[in-house]
PDB file of N, CA and C in Angstrom:
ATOM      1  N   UNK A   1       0.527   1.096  17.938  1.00  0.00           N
ATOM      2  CA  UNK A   1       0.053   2.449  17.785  1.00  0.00           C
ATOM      3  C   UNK A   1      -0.834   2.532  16.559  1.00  0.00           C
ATOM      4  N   UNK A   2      -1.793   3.899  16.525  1.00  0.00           N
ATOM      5  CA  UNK A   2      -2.603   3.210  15.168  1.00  0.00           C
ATOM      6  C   UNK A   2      -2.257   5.006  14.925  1.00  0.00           C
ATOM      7  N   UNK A   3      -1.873   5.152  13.543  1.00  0.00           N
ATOM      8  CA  UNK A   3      -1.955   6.248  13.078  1.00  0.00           C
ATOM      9  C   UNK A   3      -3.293   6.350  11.894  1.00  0.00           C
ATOM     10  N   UNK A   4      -3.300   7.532  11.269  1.00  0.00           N
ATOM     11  CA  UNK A   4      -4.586   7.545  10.358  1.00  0.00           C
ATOM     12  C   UNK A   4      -3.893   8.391   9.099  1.00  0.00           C
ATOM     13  N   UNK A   5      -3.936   7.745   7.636  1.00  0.00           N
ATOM     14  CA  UNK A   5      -3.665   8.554   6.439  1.00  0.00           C
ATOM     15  C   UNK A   5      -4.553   8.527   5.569  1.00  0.00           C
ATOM     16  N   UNK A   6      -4.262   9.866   4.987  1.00  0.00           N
ATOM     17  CA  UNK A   6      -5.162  10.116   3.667  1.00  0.00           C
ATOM     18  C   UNK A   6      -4.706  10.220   2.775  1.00  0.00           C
ATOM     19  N   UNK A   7      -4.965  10.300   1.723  1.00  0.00           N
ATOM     20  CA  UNK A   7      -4.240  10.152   0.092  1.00  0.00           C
ATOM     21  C   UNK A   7      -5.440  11.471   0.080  1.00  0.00           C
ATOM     22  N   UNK A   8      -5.085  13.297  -0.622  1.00  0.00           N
ATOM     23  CA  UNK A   8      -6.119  13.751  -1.121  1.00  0.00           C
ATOM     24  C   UNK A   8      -6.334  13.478  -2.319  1.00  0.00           C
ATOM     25  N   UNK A   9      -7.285  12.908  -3.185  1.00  0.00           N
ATOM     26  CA  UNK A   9      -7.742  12.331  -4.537  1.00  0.00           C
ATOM     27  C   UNK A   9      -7.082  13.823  -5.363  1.00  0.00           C
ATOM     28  N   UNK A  10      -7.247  15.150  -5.291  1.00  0.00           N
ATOM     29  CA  UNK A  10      -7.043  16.081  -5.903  1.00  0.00           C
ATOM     30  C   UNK A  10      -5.973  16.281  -6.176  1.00  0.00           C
ATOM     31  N   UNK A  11      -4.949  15.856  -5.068  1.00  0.00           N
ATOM     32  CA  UNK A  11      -3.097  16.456  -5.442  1.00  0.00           C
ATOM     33  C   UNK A  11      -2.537  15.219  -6.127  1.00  0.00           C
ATOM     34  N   UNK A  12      -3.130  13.968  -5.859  1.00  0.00           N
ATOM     35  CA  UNK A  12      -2.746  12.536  -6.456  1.00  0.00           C
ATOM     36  C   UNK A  12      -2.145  12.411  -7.730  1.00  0.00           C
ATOM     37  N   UNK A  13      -1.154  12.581  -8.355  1.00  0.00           N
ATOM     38  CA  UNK A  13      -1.041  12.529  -9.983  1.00  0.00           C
ATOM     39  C   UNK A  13      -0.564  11.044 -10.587  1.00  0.00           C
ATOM     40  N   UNK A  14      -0.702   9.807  -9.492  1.00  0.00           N
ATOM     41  CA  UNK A  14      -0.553   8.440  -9.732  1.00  0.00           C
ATOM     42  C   UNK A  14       0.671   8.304 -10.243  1.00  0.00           C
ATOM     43  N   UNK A  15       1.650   8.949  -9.609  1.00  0.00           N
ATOM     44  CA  UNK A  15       3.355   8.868 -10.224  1.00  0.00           C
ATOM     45  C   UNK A  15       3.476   7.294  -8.930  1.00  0.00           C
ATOM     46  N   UNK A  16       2.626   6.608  -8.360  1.00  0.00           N
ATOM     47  CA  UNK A  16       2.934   5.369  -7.589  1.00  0.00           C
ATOM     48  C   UNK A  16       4.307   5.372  -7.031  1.00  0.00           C
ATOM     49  N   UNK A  17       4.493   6.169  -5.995  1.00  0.00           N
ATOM     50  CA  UNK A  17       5.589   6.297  -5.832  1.00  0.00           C
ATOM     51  C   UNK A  17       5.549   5.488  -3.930  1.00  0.00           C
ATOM     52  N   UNK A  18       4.210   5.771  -4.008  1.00  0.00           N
ATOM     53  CA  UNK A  18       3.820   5.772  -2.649  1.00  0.00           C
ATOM     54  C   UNK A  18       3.730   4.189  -2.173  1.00  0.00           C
ATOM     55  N   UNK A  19       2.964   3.096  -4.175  1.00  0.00           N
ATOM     56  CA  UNK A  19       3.020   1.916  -4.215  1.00  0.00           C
ATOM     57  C   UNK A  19       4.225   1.051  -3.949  1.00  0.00           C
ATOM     58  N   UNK A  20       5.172   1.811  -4.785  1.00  0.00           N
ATOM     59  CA  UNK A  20       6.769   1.048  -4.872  1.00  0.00           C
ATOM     60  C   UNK A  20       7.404   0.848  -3.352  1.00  0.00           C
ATOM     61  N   UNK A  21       6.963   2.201  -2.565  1.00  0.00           N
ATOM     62  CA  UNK A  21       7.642   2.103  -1.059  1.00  0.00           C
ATOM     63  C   UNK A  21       7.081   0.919  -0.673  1.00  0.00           C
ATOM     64  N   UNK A  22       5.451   1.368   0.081  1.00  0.00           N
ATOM     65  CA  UNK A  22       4.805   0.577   0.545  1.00  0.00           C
ATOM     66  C   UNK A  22       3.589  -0.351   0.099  1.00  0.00           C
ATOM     67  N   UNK A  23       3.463  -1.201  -0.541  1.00  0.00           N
ATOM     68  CA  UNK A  23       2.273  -1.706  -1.424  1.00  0.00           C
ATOM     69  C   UNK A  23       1.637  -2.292  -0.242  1.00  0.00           C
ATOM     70  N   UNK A  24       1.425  -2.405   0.727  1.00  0.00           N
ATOM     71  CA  UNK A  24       0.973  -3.156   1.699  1.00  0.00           C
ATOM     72  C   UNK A  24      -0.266  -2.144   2.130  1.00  0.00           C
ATOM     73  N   UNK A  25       0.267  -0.283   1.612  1.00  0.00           N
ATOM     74  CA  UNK A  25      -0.609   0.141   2.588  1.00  0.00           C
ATOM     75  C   UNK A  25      -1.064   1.347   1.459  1.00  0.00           C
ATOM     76  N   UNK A  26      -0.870   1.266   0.212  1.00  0.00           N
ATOM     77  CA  UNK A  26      -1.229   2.314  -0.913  1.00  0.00           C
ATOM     78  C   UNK A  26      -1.195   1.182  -2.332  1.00  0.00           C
ATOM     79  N   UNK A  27      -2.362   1.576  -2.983  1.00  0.00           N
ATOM     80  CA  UNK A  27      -2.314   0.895  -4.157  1.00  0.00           C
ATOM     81  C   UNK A  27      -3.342   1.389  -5.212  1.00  0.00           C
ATOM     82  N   UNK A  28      -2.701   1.813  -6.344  1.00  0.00           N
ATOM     83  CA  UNK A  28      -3.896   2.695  -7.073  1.00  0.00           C
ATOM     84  C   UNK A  28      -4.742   1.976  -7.610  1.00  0.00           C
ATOM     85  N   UNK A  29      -5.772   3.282  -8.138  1.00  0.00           N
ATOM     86  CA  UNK A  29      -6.674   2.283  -8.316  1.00  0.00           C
ATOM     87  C   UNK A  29      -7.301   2.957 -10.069  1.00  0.00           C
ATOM     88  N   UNK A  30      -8.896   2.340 -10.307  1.00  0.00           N
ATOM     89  CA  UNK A  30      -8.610   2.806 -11.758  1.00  0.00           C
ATOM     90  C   UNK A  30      -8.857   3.996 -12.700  1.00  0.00           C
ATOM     91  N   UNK A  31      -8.530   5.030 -11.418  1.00  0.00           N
ATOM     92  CA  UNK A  31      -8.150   6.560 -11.853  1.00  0.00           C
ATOM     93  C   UNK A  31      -6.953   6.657 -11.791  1.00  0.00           C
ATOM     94  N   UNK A  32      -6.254   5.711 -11.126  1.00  0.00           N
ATOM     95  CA  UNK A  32      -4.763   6.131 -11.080  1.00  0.00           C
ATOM     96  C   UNK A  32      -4.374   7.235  -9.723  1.00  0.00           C
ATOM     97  N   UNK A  33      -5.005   6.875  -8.892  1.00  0.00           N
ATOM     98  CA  UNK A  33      -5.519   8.071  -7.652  1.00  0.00           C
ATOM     99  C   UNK A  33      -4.790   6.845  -6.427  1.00  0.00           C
ATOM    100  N   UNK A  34      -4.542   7.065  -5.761  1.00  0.00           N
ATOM    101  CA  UNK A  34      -4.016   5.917  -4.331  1.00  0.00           C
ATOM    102  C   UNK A  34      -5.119   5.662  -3.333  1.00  0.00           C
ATOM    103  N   UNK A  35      -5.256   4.812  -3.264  1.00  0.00           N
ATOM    104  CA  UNK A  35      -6.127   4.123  -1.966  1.00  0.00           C
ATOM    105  C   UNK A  35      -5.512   3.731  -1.000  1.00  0.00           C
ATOM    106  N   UNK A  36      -5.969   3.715   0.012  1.00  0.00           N
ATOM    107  CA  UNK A  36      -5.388   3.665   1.724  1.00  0.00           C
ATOM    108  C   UNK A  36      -5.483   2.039   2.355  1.00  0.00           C
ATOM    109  N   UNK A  37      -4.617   1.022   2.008  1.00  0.00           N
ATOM    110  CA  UNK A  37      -4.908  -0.171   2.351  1.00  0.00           C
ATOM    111  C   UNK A  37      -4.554  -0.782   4.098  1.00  0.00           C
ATOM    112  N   UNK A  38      -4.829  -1.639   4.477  1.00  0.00           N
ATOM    113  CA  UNK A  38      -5.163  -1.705   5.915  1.00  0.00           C
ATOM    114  C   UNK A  38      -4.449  -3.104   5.672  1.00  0.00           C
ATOM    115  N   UNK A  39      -2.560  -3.278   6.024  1.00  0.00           N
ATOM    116  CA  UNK A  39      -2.041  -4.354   5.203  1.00  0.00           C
ATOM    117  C   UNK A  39      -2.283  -5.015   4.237  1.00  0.00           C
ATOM    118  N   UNK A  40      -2.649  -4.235   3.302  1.00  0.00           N
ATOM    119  CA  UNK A  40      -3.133  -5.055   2.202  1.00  0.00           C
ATOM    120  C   UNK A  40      -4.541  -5.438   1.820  1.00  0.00           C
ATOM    121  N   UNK A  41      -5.052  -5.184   2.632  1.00  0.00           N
ATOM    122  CA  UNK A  41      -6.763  -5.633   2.693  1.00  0.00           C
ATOM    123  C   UNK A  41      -7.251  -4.284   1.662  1.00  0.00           C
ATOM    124  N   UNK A  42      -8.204  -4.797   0.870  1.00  0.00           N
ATOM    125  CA  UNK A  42      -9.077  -3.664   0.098  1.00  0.00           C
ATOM    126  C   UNK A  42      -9.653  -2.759   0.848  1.00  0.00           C
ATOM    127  N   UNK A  43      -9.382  -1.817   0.582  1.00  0.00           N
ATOM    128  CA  UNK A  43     -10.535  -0.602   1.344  1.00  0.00           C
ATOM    129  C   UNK A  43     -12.165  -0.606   1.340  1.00  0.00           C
ATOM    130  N   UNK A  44     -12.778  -0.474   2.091  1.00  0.00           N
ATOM    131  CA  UNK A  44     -14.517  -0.428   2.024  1.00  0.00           C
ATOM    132  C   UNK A  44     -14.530   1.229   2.507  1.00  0.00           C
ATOM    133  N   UNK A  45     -15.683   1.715   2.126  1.00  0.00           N
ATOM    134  CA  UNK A  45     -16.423   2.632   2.803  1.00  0.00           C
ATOM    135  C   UNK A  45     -15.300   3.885   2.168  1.00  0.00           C
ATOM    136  N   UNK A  46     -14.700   4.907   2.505  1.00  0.00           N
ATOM    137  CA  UNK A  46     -13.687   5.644   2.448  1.00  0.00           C
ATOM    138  C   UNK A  46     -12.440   5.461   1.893  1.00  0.00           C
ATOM    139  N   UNK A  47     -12.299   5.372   0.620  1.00  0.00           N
ATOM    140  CA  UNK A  47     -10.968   4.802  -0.021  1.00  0.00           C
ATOM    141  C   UNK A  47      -9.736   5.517   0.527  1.00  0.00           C
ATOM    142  N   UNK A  48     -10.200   6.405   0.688  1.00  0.00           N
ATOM    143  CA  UNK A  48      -8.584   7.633   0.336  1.00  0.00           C
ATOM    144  C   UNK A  48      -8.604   7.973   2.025  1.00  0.00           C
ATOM    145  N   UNK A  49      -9.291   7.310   2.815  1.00  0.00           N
ATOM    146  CA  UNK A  49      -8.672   7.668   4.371  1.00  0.00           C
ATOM    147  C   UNK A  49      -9.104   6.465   5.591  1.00  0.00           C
ATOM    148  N   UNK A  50      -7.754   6.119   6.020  1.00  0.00           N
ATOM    149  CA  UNK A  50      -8.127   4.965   6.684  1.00  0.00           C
ATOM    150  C   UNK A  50      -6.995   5.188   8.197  1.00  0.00           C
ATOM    151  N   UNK A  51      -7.710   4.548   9.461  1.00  0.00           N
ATOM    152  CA  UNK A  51      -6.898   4.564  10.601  1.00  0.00           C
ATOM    153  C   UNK A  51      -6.582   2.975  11.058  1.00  0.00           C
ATOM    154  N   UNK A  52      -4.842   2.739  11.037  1.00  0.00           N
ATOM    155  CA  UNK A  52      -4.558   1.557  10.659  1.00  0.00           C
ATOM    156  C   UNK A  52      -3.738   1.605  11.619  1.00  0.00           C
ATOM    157  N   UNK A  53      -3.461   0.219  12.648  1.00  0.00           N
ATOM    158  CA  UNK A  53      -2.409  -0.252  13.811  1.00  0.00           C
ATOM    159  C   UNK A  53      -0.966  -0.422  13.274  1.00  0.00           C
ATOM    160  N   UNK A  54      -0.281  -0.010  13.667  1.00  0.00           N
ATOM    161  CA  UNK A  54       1.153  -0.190  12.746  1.00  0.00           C
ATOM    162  C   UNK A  54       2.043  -0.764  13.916  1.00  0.00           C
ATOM    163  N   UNK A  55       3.433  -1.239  13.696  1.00  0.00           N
ATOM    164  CA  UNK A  55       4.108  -0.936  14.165  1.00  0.00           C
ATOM    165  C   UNK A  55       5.036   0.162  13.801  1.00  0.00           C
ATOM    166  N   UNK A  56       6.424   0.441  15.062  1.00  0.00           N
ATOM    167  CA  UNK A  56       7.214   1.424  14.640  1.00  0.00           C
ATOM    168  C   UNK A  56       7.496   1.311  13.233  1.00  0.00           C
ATOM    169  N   UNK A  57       8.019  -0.015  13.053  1.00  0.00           N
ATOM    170  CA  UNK A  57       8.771  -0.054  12.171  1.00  0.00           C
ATOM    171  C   UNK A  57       7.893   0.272  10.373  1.00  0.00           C
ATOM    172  N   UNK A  58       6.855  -0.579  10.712  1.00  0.00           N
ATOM    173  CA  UNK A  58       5.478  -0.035   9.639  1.00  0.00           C
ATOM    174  C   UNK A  58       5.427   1.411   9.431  1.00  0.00           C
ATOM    175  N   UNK A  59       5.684   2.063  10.435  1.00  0.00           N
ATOM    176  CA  UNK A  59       4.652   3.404  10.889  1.00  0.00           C
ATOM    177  C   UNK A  59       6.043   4.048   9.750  1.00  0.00           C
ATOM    178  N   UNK A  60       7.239   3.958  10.005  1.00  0.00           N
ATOM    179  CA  UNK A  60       8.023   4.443   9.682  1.00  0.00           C
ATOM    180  C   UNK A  60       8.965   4.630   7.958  1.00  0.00           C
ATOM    181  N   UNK A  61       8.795   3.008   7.344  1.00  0.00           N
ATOM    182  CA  UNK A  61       7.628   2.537   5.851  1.00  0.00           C
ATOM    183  C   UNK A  61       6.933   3.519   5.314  1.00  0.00           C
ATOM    184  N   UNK A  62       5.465   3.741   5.836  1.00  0.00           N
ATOM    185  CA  UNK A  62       4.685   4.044   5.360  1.00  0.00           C
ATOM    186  C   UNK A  62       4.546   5.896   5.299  1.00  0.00           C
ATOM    187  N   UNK A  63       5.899   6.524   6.183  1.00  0.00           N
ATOM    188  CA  UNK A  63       6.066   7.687   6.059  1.00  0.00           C
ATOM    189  C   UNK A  63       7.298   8.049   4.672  1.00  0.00           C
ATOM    190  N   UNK A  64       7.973   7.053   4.590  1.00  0.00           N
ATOM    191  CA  UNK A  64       8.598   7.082   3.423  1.00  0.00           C
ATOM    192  C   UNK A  64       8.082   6.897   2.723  1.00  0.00           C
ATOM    193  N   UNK A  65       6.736   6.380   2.507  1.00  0.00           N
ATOM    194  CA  UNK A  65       6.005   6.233   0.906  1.00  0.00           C
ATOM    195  C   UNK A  65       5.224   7.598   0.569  1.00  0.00           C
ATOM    196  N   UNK A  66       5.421   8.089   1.892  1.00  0.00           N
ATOM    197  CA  UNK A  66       4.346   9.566   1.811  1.00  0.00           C
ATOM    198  C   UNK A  66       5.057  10.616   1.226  1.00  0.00           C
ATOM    199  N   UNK A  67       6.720  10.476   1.928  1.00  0.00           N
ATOM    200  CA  UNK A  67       7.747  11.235   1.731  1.00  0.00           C
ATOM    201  C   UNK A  67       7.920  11.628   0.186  1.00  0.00           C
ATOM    202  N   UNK A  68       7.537  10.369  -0.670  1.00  0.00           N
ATOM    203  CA  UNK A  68       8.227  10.023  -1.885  1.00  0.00           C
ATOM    204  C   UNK A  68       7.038  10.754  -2.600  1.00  0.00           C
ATOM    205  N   UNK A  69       5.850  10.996  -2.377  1.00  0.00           N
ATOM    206  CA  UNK A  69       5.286  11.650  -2.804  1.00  0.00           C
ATOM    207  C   UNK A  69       5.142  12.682  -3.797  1.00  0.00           C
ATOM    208  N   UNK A  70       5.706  13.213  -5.306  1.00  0.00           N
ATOM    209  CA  UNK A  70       5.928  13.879  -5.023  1.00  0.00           C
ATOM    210  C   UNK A  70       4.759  15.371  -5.346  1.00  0.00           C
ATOM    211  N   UNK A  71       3.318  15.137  -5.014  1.00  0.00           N
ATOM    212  CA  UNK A  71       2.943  15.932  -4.575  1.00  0.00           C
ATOM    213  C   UNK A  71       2.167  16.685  -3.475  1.00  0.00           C
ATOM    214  N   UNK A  72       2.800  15.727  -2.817  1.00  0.00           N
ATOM    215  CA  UNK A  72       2.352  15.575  -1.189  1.00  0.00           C
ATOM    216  C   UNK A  72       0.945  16.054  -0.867  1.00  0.00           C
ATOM    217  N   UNK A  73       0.894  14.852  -1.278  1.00  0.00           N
ATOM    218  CA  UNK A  73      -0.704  14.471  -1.624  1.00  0.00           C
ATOM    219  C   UNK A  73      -1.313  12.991  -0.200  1.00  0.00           C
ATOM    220  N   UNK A  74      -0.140  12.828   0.178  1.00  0.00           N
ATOM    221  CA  UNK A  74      -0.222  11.872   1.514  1.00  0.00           C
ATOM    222  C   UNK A  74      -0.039  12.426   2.497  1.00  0.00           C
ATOM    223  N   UNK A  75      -1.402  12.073   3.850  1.00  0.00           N
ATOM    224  CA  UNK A  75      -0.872  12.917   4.984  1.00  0.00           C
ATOM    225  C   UNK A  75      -1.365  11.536   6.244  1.00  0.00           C
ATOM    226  N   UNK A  76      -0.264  12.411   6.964  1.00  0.00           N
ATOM    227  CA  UNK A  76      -0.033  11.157   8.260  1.00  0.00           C
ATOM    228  C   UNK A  76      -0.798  11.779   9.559  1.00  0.00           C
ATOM    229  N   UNK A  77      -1.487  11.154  10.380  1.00  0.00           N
ATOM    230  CA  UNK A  77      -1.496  11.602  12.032  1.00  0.00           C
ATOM    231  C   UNK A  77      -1.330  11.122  12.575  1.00  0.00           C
ATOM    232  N   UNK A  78      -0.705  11.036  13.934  1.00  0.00           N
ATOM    233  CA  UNK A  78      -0.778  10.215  14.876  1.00  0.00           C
ATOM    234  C   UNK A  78      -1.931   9.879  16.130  1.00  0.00           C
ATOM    235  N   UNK A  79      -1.871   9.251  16.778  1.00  0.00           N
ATOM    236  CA  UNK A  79      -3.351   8.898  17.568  1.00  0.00           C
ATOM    237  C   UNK A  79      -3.780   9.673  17.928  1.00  0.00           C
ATOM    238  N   UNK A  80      -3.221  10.889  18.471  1.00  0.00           N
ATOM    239  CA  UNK A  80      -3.932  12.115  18.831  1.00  0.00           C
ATOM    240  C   UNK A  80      -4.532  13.096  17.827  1.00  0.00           C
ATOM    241  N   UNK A  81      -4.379  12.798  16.763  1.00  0.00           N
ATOM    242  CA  UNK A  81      -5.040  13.660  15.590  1.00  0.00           C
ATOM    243  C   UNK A  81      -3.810  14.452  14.764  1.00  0.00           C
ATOM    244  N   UNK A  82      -2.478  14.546  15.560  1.00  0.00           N
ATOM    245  CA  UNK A  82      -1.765  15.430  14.808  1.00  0.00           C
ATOM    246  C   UNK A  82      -0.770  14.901  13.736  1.00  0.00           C
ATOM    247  N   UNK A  83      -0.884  16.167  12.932  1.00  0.00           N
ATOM    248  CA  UNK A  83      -0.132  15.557  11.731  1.00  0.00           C
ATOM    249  C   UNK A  83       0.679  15.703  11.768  1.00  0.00           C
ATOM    250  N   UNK A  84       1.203  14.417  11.349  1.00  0.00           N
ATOM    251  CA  UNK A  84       2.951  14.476  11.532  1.00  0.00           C
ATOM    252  C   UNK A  84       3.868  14.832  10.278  1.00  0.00           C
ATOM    253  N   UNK A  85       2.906  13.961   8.764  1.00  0.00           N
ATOM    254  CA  UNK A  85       3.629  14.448   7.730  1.00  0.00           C
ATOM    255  C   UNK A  85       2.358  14.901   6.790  1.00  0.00           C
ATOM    256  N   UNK A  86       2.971  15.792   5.515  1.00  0.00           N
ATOM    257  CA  UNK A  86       3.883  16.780   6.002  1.00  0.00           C
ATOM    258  C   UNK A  86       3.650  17.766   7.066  1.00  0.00           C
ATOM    259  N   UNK A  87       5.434  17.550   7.563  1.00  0.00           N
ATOM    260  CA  UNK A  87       5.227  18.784   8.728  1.00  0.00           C
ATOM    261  C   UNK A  87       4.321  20.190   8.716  1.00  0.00           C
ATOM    262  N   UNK A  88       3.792  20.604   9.514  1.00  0.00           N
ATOM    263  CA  UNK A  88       2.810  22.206   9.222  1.00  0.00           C
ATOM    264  C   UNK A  88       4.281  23.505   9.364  1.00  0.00           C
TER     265      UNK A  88
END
């Protein structure tokens, strides 16, 4: 399944909370702001929003790093566009 997240650069306060969960798929950078990694691979083009193949078990990871957030400043969709976290 490929979901799509964004980090908004504005709510970001680099408390890396998002790194400690998942470093595979968030890793700040040198504002201290989170970037959107694609297993680990550096981001090109769009730092702060990327649509990445996961599995469940990934998919499910990488909502706990969003979770941990704490200014929920990470947002999730699923293939159809809707967001899953945080809930609306």
């Amino acid at each position: 399944m490929k979901i799509t997240i964004k980090v908004d650069p504005e709510l970001c306060i680099g408390a890396a909370s998002c790194v400690t969960i998942a470093p595979e798929t968030f890793q700040l950078n040198e504002e201290n702001k989170a970037w959107v990694l694609d297993h680990g691979q550096s981001p090109e083009g769009n730092k702060y929003e990327r649509v990445i193949e996961v599995s469940e078990e990934e998919k499910e990871n990488i909502l706990l790093g969003a979770q941990s957030c704490p200014t929920l400043a990470v947002f999730i969709y699923n293939e159809e566009g809707k967001q899953i976290f945080p809930e609306l």
